[in-house]
N, C-alpha and C. Protein backbone atom coordinates (compact mmCIF):
# COMPACT_ATOMS: atom_id res chain seq x y z
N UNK A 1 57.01 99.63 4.84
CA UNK A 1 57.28 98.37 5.53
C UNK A 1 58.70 97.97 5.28
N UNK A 2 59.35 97.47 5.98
CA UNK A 2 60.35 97.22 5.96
C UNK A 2 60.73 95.69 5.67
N UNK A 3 61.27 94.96 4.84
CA UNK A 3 61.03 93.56 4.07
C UNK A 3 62.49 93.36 4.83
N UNK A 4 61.87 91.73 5.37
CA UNK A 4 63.48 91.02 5.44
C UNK A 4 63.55 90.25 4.71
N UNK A 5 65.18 89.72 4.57
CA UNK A 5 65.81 89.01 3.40
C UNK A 5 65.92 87.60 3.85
N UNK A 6 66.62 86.55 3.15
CA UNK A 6 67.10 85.33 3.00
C UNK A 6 68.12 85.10 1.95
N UNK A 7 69.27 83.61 2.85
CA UNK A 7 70.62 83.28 2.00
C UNK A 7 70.20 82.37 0.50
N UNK A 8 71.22 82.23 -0.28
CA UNK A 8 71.03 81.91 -1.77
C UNK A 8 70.27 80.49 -1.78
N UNK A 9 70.97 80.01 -0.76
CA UNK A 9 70.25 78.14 -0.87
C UNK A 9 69.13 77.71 0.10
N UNK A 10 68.34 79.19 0.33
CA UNK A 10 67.33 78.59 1.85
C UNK A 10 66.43 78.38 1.56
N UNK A 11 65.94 77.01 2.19
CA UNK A 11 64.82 76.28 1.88
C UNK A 11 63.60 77.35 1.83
N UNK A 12 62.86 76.93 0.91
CA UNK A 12 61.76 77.92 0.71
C UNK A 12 60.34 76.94 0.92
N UNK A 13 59.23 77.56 1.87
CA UNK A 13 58.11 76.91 2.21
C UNK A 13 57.35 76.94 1.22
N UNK A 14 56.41 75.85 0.86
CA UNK A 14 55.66 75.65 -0.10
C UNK A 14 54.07 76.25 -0.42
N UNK A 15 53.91 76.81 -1.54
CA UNK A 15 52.49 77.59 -0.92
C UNK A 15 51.73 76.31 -2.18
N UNK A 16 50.39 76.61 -2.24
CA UNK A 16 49.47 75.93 -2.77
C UNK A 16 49.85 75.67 -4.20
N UNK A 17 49.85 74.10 -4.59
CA UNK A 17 49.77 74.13 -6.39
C UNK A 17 49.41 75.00 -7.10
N UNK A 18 49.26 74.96 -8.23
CA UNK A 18 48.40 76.09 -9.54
C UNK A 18 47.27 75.45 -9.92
N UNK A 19 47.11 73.99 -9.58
CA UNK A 19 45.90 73.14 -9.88
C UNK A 19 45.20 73.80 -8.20
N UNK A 20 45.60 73.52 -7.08
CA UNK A 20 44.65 74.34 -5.75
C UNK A 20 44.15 75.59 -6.05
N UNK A 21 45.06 76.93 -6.76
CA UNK A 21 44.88 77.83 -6.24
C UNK A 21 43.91 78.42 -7.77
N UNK A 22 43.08 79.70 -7.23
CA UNK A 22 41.79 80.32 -7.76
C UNK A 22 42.26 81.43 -7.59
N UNK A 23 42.28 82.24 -8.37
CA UNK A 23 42.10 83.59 -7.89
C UNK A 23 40.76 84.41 -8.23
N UNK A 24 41.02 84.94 -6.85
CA UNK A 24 39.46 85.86 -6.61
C UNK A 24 38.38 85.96 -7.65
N UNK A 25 37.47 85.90 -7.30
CA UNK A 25 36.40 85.75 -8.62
C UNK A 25 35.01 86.94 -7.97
N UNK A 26 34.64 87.85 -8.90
CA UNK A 26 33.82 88.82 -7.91
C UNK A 26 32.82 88.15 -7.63
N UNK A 27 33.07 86.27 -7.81
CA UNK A 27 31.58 86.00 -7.37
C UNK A 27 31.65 85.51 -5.53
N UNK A 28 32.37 86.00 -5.20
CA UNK A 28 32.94 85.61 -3.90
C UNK A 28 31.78 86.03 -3.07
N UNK A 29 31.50 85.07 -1.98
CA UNK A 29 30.63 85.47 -0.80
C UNK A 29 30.67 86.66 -0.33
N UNK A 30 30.04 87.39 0.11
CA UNK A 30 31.04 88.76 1.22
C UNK A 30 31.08 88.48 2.30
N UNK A 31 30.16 87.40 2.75
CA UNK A 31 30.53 86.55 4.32
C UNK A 31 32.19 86.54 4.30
N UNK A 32 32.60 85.86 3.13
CA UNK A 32 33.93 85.72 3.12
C UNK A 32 34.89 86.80 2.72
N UNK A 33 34.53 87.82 2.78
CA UNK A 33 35.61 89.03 2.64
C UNK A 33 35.54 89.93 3.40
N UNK A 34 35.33 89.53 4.80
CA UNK A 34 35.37 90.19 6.22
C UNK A 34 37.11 89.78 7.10
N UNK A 35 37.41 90.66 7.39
CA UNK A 35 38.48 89.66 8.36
C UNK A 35 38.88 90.74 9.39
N UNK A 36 39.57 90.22 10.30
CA UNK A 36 39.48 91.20 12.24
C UNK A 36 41.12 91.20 11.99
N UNK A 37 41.81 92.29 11.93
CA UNK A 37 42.80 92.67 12.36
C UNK A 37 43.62 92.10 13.37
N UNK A 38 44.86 91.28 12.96
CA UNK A 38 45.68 90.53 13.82
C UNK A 38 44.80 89.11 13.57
N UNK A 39 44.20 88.51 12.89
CA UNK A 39 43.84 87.24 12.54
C UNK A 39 44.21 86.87 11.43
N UNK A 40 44.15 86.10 10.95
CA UNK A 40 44.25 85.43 9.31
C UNK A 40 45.23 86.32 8.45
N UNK A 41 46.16 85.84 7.89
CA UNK A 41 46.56 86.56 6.64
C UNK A 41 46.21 85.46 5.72
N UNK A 42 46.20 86.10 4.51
CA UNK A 42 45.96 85.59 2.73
C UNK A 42 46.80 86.01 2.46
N UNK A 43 47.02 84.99 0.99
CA UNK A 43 47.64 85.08 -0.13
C UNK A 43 47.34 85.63 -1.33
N UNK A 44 48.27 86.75 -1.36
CA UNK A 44 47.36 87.58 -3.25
C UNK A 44 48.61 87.02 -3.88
N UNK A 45 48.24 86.83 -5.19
CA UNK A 45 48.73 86.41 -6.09
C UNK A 45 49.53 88.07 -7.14
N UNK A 46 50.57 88.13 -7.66
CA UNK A 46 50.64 89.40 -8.48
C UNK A 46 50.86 89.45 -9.62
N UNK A 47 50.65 90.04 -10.42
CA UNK A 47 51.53 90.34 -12.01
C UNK A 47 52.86 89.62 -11.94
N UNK A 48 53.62 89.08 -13.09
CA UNK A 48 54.97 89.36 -13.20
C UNK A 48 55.39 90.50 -12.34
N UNK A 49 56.53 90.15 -11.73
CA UNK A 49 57.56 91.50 -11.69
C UNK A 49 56.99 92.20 -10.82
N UNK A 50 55.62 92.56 -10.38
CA UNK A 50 55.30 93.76 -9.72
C UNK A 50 54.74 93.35 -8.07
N UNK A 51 55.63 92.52 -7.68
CA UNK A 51 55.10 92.53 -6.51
C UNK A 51 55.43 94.00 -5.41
N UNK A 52 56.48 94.25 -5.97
CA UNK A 52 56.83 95.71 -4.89
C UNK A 52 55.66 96.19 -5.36
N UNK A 53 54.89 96.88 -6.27
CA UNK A 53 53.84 97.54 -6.80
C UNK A 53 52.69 97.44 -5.95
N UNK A 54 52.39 96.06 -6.19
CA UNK A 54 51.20 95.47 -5.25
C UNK A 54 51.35 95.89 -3.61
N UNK A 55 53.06 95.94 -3.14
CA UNK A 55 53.16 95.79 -1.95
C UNK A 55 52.87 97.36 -1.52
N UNK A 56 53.43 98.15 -2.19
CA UNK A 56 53.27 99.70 -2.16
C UNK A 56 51.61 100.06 -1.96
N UNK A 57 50.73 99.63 -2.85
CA UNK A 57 49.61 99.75 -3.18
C UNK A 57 48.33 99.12 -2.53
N UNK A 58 48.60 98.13 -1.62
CA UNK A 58 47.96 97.49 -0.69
C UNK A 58 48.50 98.63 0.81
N UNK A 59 49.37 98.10 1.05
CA UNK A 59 50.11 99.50 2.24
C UNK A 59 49.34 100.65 2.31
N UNK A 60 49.44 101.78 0.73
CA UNK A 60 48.53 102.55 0.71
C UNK A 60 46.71 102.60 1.03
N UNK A 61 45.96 101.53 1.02
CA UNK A 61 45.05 101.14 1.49
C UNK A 61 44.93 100.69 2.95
N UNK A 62 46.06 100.37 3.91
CA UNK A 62 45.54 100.52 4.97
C UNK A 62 45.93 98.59 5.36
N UNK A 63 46.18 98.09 4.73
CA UNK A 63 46.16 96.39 4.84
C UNK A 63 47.60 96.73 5.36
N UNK A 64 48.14 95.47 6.03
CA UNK A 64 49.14 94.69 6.66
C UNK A 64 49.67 94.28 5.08
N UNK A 65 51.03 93.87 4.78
CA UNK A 65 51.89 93.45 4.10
C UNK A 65 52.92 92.87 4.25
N UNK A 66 53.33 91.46 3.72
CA UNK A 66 54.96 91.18 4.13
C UNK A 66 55.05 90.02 2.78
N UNK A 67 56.17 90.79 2.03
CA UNK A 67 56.82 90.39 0.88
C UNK A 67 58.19 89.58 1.59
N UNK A 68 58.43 88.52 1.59
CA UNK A 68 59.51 87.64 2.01
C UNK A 68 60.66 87.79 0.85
N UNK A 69 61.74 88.52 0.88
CA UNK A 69 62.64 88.40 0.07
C UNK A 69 63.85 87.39 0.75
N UNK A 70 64.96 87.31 -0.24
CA UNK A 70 65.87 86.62 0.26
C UNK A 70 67.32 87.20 -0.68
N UNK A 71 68.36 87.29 0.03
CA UNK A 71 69.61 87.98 -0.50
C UNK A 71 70.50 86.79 -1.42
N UNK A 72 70.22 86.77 -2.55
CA UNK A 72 71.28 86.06 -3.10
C UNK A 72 72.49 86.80 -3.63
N UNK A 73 73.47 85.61 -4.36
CA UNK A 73 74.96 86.20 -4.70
C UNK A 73 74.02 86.57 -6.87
N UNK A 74 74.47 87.31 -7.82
CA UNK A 74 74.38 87.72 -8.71
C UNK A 74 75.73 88.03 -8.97
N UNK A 75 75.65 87.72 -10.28
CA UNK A 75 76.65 88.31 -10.96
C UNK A 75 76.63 89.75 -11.74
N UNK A 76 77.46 90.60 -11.94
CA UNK A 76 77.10 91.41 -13.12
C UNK A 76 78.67 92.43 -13.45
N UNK A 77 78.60 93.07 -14.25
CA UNK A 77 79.54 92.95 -15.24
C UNK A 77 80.87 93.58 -14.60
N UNK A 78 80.64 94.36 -13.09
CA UNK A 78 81.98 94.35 -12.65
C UNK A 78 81.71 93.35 -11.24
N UNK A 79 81.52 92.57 -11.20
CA UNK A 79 82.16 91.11 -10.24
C UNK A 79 80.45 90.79 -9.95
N UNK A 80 80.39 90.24 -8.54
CA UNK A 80 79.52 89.50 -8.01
C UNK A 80 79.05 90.37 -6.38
N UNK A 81 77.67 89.99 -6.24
CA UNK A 81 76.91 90.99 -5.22
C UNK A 81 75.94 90.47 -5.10
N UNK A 82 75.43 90.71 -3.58
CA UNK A 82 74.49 90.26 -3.21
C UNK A 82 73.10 90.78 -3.83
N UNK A 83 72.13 90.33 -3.80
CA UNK A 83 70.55 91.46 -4.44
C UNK A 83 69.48 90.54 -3.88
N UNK A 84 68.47 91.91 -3.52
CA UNK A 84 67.04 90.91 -2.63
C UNK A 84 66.46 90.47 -3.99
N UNK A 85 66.34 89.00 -3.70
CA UNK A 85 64.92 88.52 -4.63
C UNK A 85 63.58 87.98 -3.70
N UNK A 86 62.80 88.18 -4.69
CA UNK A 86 61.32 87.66 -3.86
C UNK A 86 61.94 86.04 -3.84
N UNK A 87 60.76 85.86 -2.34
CA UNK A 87 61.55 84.29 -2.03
C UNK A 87 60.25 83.34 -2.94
N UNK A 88 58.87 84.24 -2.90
CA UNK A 88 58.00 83.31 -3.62
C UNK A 88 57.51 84.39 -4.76
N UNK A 89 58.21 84.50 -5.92
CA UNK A 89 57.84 85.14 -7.37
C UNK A 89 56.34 85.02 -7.21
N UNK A 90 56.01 86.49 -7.29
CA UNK A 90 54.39 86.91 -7.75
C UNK A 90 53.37 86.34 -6.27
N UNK A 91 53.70 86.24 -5.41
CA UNK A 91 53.27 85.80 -4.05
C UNK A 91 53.40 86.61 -2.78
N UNK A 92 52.60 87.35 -2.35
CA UNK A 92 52.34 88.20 -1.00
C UNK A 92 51.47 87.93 0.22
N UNK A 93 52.20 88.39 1.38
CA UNK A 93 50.91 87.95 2.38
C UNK A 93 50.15 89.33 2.76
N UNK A 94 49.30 89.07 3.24
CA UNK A 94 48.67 90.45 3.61
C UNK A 94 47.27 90.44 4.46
N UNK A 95 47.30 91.12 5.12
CA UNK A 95 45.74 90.58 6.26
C UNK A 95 45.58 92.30 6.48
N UNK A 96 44.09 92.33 7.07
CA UNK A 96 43.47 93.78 7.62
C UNK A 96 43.92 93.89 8.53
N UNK A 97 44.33 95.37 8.81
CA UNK A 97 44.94 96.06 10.15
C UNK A 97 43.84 97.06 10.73
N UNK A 98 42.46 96.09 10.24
CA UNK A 98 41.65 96.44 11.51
C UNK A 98 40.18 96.12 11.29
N UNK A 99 39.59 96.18 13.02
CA UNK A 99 38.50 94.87 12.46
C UNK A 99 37.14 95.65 11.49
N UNK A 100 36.59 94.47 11.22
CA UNK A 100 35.84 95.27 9.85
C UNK A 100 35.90 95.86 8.35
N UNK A 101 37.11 95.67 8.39
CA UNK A 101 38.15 95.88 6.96
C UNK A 101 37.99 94.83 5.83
N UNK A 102 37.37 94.92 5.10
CA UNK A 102 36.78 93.90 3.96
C UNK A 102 38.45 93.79 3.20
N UNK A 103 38.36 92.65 2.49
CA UNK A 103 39.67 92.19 1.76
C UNK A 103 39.21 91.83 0.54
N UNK A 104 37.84 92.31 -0.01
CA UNK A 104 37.40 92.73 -0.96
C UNK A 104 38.22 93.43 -2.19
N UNK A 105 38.52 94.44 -1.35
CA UNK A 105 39.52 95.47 -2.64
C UNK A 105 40.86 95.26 -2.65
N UNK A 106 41.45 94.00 -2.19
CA UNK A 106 42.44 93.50 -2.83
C UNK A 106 42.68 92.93 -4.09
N UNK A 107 41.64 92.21 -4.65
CA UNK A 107 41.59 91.44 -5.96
C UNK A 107 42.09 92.72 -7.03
N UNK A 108 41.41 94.07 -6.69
CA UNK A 108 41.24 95.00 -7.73
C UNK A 108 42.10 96.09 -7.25
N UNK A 109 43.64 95.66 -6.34
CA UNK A 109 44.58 96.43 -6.12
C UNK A 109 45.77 96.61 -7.71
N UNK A 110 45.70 97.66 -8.17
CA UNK A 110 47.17 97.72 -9.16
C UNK A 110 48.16 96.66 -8.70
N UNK A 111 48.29 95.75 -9.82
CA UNK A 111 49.90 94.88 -9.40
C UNK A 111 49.15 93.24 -8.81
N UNK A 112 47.74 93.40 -8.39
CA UNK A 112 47.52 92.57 -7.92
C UNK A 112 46.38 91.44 -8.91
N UNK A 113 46.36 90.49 -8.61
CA UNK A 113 45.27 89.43 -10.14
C UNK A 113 44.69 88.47 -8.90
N UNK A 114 44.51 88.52 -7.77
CA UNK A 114 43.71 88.01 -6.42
C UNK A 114 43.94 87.76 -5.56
N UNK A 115 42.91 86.93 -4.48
CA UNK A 115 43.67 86.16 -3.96
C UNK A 115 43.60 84.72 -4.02
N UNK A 116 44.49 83.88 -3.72
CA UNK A 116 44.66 82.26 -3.41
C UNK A 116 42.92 81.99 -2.90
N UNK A 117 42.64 80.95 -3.51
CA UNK A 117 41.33 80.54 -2.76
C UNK A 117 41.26 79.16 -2.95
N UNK A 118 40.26 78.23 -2.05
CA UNK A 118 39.95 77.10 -2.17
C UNK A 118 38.69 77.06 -2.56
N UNK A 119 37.66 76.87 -3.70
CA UNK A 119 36.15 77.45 -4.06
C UNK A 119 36.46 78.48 -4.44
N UNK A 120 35.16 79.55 -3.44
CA UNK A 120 35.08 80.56 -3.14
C UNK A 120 35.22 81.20 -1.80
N UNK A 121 36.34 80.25 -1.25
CA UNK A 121 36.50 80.77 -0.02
C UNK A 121 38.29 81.57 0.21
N UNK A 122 38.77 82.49 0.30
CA UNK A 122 40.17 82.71 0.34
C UNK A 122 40.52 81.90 1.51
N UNK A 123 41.83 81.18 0.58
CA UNK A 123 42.47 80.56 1.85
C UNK A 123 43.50 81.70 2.80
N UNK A 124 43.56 81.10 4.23
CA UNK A 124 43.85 81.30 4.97
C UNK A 124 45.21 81.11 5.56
N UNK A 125 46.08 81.73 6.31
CA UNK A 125 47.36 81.15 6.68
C UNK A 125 47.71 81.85 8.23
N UNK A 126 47.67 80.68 9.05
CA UNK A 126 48.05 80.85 10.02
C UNK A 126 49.32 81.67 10.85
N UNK A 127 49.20 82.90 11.96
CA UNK A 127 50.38 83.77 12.25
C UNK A 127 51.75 82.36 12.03
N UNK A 128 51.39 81.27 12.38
CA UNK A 128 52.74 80.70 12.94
C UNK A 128 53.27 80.05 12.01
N UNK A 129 52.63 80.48 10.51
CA UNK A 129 53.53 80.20 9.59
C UNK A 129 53.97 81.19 8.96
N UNK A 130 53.62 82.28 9.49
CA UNK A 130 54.29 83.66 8.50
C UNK A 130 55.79 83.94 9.62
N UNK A 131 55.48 83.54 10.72
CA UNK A 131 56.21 83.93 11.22
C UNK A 131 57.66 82.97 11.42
N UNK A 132 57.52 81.96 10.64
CA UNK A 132 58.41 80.58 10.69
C UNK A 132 59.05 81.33 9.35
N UNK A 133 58.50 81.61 8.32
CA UNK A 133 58.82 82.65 6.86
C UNK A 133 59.87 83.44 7.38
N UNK A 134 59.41 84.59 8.49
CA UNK A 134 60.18 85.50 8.61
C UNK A 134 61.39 85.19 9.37
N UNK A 135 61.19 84.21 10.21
CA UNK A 135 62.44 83.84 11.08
C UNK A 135 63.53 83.65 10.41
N UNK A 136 63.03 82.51 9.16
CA UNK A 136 63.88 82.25 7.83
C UNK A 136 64.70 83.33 6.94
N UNK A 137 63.88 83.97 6.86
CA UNK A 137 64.52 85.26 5.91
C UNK A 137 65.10 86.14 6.62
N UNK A 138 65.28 86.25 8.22
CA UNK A 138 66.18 86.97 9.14
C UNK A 138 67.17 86.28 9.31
N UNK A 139 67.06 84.89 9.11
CA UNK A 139 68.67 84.04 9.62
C UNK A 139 69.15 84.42 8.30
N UNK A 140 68.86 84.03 6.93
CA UNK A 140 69.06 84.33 5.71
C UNK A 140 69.90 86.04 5.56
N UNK A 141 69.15 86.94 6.27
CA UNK A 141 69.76 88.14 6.18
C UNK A 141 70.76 88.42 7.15
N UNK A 142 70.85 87.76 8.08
CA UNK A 142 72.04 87.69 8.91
C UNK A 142 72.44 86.40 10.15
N UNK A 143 73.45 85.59 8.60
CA UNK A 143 73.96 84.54 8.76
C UNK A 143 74.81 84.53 10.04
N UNK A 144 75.16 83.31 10.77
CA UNK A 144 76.04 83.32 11.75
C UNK A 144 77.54 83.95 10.96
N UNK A 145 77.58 83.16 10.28
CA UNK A 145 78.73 83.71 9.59
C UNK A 145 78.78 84.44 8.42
N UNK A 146 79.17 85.35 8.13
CA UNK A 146 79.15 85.99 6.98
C UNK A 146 79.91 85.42 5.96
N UNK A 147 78.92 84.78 4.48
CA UNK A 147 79.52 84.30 3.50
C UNK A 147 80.33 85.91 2.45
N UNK A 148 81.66 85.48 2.43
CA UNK A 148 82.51 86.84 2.21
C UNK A 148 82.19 86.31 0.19
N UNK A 149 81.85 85.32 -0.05
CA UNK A 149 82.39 84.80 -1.51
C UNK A 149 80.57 84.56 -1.95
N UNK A 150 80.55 84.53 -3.73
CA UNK A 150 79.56 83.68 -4.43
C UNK A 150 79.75 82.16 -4.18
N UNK A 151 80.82 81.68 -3.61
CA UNK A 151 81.24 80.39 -4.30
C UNK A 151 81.56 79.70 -2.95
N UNK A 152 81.09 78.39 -2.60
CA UNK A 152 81.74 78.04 -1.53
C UNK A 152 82.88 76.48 -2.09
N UNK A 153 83.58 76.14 -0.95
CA UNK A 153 84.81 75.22 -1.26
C UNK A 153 84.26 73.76 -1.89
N UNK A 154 84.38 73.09 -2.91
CA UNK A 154 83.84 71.88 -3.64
C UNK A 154 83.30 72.62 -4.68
N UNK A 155 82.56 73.39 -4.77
CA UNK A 155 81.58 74.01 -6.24
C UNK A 155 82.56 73.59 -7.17
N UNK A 156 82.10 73.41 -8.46
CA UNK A 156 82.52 72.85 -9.84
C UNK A 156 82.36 74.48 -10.23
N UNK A 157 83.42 75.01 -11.18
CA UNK A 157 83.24 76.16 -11.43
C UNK A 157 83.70 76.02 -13.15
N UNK A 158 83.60 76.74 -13.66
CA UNK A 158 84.03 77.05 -15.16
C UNK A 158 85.05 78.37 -14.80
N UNK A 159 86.10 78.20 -15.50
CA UNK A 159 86.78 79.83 -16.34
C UNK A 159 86.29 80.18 -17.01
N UNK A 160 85.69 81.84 -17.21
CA UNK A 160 84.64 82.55 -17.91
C UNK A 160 85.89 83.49 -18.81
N UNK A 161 86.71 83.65 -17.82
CA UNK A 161 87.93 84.94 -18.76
C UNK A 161 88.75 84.74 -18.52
N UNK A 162 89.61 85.12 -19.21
CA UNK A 162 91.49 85.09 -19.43
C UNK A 162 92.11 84.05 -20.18
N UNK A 163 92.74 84.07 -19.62
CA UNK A 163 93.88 83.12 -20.66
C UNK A 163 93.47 81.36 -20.51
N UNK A 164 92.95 80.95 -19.48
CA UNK A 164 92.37 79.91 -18.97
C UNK A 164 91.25 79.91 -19.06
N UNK A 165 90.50 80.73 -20.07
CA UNK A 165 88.83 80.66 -20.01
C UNK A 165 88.78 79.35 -20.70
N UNK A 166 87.60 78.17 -20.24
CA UNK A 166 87.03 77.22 -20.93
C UNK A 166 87.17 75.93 -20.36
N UNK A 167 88.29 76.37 -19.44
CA UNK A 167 88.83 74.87 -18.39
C UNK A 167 87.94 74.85 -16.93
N UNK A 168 87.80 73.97 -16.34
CA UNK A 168 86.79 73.51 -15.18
C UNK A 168 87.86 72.95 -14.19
N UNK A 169 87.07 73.31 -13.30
CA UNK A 169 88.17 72.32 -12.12
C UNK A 169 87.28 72.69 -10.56
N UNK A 170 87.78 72.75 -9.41
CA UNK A 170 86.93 72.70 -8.07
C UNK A 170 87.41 73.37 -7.13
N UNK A 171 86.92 74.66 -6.52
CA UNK A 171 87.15 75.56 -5.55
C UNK A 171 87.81 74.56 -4.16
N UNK A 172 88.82 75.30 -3.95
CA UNK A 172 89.91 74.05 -3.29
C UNK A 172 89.99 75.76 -2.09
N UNK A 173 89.99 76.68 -2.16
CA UNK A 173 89.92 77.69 -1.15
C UNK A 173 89.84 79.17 -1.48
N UNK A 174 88.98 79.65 -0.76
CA UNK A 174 88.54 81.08 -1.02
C UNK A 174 88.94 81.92 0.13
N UNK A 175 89.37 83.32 -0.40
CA UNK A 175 89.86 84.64 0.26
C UNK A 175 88.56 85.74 -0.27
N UNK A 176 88.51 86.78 -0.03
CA UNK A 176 88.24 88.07 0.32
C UNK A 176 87.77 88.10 -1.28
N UNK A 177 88.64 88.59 -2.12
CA UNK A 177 88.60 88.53 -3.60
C UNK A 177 88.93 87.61 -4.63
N UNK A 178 89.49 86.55 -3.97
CA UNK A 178 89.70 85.63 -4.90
C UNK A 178 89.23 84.09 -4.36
N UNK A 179 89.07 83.11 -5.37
CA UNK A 179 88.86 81.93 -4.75
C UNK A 179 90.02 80.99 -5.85
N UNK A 180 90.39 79.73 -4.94
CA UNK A 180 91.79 79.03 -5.62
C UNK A 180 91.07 77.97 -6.21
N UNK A 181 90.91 77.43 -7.09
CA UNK A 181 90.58 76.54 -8.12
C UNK A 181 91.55 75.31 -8.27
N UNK A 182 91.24 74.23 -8.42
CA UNK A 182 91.96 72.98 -8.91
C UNK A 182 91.66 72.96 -10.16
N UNK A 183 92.47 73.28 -10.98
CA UNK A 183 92.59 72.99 -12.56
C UNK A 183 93.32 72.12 -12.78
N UNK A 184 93.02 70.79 -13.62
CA UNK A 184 93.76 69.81 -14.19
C UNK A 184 94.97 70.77 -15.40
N UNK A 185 96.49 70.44 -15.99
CA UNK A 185 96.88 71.19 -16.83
C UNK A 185 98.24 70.51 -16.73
N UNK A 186 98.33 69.83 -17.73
CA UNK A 186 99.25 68.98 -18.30
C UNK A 186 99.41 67.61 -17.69
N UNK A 187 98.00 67.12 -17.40
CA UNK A 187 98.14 66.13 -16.71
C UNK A 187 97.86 66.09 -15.00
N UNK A 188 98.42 66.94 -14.68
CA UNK A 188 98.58 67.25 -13.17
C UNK A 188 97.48 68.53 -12.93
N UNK A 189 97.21 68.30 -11.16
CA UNK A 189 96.18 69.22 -10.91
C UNK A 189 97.18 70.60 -10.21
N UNK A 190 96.68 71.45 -10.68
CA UNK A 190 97.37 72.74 -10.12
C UNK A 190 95.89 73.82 -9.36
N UNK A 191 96.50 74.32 -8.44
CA UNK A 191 95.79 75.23 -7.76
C UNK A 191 96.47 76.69 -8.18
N UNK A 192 94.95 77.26 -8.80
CA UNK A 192 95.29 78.36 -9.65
C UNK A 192 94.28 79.55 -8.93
N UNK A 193 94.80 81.05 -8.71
CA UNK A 193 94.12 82.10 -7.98
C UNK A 193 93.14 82.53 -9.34
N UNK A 194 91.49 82.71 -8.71
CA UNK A 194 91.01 83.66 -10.09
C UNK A 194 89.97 84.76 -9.03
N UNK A 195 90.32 85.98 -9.69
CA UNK A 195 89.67 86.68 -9.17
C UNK A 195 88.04 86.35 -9.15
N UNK A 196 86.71 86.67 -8.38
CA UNK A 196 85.62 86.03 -8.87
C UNK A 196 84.54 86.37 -10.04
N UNK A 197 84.76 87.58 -11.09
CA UNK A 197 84.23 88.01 -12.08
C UNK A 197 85.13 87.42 -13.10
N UNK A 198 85.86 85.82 -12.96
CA UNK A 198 86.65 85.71 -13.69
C UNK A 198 85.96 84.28 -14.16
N UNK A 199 85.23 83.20 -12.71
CA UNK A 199 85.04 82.01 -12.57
C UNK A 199 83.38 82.46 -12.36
N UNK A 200 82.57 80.99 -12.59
CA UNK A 200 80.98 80.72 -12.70
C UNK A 200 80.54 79.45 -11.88
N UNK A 201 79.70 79.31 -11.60
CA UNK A 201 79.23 77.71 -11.54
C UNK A 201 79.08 76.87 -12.72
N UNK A 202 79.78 76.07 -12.75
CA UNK A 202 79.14 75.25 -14.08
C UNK A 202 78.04 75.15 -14.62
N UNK A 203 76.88 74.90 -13.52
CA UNK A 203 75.46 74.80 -14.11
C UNK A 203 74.83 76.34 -14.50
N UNK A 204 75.69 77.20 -13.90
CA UNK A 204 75.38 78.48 -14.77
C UNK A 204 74.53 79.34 -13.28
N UNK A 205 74.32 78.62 -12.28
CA UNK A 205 73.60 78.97 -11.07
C UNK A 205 74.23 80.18 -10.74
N UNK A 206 73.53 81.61 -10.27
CA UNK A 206 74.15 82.27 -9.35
C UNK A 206 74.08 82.55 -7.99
């Protein structure tokens, strides 16, 4: 399957509290673990960390899958780069790709700990909200404009290195590889070039 992405600050849709949600219990109806191909998707819940696992491993069974990632900026130790993260940590959708297909042997997929339920009934989620998800995570993966920087103009940034590490000041304009900073320094504000494995967000955000 092929997963689309989303940008660093995009609103993310809300799935059920932790006080709503149940996961699967084998005491489940089997009335309720029937579902017709191209109707209903659910919510499985996953391990830490292993939602690709789950997503691999459901796929292999024959189910429909769509893991919503989203492309943020990261830092790491030679500069800054984009990387898919899941948009909802430990959260998958997934429905039968065909009718008569019990959703039974999802609870007891590797990677997977159930699904979302209300009782003992799995809740349900309508095409026209998975598909409001994906619209999101396609504008997200390809913005009108391409953000070239981690950092956009106003951010409060910290100096992380050099000779100016420890001073703060406010992205006043960004290029290709560098972004220009307002640093206060001797009183007066100066606009200073830092490459971007040089500067952070203050709150430490990436």
């Amino acid at each position: 399957m092929s997963s689309a992405m989303t940008m660093s600050n995009a609103d993310q849709a809300t799935l059920p509290s932790t006080q709503e949600q149940e996961s699967a219990a084998p005491g489940l109806a089997e009335s309720n673990l029937q579902a017709v191909a191209g109707h209903a998707w659910y919510v499985c819940q996953t391990k830490p960390r292993q939602e690709n696992l789950a997503l691999r491993k459901l796929e292999e069974q024959g189910y429909q899958v769509y893991l919503p990632l989203l492309a943020v900026w990261k830092q790491h130790k030679d500069g800054w780069r984009k990387n898919d993260q899941v948009m909802f940590p430990r959260y998958a959708f997934v429905r039968c790709a065909r009718p008569g297909q019990s959703i039974a042997p999802i609870r007891s997929t590797p990677g997977v700990t159930g699904l979302v339920s209300f009782g003992n009934v799995p809740a349900s989620i309508d095409d026209t909200l998975v598909e409001a998800i994906r619209q999101l995570a396609e504008k997200n993966a390809h913005p009108a404009h391409q953000q070239v920087s981690p950092f956009q103009i106003g951010d409060s940034v910290a100096v992380t290195d050099g000779p100016l590490k420890g001073l703060s000041g406010i992205v006043s304009n960004i290029a290709k590889e560098r972004v220009v900073v307002m640093l206060t320094l001797l009183g007066r504000e100066k606009p200073i070039a830092f490459p971007f494995q040089q500067i952070n967000r203050e709150n430490g955000a990436s």
